[in-house]
Protein backbone atom coordinates (compact mmCIF):
# COMPACT_ATOMS: atom_id res chain seq x y z
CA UNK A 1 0.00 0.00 0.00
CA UNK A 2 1.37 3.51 -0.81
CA UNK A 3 0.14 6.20 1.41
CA UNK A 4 0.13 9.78 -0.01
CA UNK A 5 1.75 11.93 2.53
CA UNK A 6 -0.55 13.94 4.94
CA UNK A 7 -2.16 12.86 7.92
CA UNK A 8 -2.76 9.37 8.55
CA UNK A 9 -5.26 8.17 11.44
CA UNK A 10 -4.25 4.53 13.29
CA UNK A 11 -7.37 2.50 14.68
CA UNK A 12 -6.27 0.06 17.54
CA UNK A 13 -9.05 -2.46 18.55
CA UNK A 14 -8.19 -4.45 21.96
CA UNK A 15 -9.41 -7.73 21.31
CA UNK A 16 -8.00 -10.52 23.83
CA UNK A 17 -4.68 -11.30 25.90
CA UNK A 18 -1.93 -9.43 25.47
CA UNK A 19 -0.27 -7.80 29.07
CA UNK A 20 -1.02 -4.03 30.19
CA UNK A 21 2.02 -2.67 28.13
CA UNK A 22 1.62 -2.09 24.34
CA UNK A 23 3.87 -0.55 21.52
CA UNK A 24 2.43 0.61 18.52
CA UNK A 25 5.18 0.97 15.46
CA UNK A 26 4.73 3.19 12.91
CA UNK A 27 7.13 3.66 9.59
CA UNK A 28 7.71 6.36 7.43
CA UNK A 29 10.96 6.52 5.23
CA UNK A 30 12.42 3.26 6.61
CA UNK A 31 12.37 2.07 10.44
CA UNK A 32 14.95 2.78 13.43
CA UNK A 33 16.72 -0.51 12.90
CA UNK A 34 17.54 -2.69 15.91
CA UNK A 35 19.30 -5.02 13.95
CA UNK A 36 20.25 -5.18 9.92
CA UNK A 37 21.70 -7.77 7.48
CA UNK A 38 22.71 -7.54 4.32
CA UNK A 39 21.58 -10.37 1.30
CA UNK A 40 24.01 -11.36 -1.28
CA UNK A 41 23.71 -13.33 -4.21
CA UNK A 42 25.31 -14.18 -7.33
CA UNK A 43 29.11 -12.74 -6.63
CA UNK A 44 27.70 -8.94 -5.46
CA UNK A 45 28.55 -7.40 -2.88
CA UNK A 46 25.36 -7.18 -1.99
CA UNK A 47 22.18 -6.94 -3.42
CA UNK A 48 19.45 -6.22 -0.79
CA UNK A 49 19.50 -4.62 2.81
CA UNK A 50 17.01 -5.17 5.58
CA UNK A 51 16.88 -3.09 8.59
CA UNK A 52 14.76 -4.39 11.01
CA UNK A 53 13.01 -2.76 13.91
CA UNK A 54 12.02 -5.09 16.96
CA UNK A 55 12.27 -5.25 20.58
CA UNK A 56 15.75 -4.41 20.79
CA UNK A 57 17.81 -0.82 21.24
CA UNK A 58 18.71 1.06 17.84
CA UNK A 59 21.30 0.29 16.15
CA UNK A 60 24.31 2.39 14.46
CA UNK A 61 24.79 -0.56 12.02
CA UNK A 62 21.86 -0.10 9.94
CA UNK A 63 21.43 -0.60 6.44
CA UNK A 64 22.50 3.10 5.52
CA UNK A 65 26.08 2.76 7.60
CA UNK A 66 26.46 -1.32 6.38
CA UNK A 67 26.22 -0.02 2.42
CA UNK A 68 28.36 3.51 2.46
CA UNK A 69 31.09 1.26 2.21
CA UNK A 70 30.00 0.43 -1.97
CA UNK A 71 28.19 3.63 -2.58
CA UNK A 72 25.05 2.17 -4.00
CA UNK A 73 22.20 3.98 -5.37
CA UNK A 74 19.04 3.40 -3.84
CA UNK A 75 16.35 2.32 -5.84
CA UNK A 76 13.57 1.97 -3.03
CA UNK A 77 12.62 0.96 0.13
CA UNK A 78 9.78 -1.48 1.09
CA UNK A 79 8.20 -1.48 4.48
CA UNK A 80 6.55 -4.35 6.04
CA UNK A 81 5.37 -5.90 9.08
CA UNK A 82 6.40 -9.13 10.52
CA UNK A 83 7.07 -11.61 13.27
CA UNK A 84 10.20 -9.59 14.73
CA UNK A 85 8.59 -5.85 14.22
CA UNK A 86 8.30 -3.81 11.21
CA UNK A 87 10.91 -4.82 8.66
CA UNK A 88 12.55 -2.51 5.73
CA UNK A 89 14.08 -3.96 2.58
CA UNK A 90 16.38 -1.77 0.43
CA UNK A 91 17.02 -2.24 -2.96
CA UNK A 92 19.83 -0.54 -5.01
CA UNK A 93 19.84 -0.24 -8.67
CA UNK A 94 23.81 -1.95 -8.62
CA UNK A 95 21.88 -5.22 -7.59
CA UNK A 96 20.03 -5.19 -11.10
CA UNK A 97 16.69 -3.51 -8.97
CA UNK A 98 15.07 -0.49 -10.73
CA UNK A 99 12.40 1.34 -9.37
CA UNK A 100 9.92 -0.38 -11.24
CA UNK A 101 11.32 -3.87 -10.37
CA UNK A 102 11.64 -2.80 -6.30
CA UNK A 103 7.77 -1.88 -6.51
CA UNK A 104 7.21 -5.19 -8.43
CA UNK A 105 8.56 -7.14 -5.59
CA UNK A 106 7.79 -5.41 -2.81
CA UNK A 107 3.96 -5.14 -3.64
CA UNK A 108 3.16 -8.04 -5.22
CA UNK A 109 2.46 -11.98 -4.05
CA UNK A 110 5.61 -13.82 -4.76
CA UNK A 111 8.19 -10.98 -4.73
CA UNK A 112 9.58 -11.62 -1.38
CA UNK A 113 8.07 -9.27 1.11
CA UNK A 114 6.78 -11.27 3.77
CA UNK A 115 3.70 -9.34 3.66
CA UNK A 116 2.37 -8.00 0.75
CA UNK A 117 -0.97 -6.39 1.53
CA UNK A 118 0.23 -4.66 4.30
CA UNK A 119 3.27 -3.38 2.13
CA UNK A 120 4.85 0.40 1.66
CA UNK A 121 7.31 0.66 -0.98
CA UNK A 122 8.38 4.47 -1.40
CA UNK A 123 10.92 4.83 -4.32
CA UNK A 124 14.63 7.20 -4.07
């Protein structure tokens, strides 16, 4: 889902269990990564980057800081929720991922977001 900038309302429903603390995640340009790996295939470098944002303190070794290294042009960014928080992949245009392709994947069934409906791909 792409969400037009502006001002976005967030609907939480209690429904059962659960403890009396809660954190609610949100995502804008990326997450505040508390941990971040880098996928390689092929012979690159690298190819993809995925910052993660769970339960743990930030991170200095994110995806941004992990890549400066190489340089790589960004070709977008999908956000997605999952099992250990909110989870950002990177793609870079080096790893053979235009903009085009990084929406592609990121959005649709099959392209390796762990959660495409609930998807945000932004491109840079």
């Amino acid at each position: 889902m792409l969400l037009s900038a502006g001002t976005v309302y967030v609907m939480v429903k209690h429904i059962s269990g659960f403890g009396d603390s809660y954190n609610l995640q949100v995502a804008n340009s990326g997450v505040v990564a508390s941990s971040s790996a880098k996928l390689t295939y092929s012979g690159w470098a690298f190819n993809l980057c995925y910052d993660t944002m769970g339960t743990g303190p930030a991170t200095a070794n994110n995806c941004d800081a992990q890549m400066a290294v190489h340089s790589p042009t960004r070709s977008g960014r999908c956000t997605y929720p999952g099992d250990q928080g909110f989870t950002t992949r990177n793609y870079y245009l080096e790893g053979g991922f235009t903009t085009n392709y990084s929406e592609t994947t990121c959005l649709n069934a099959g392209g390796g977001s762990q959660n495409e409906a609930e998807s945000i791909f932004i491109p840079n």
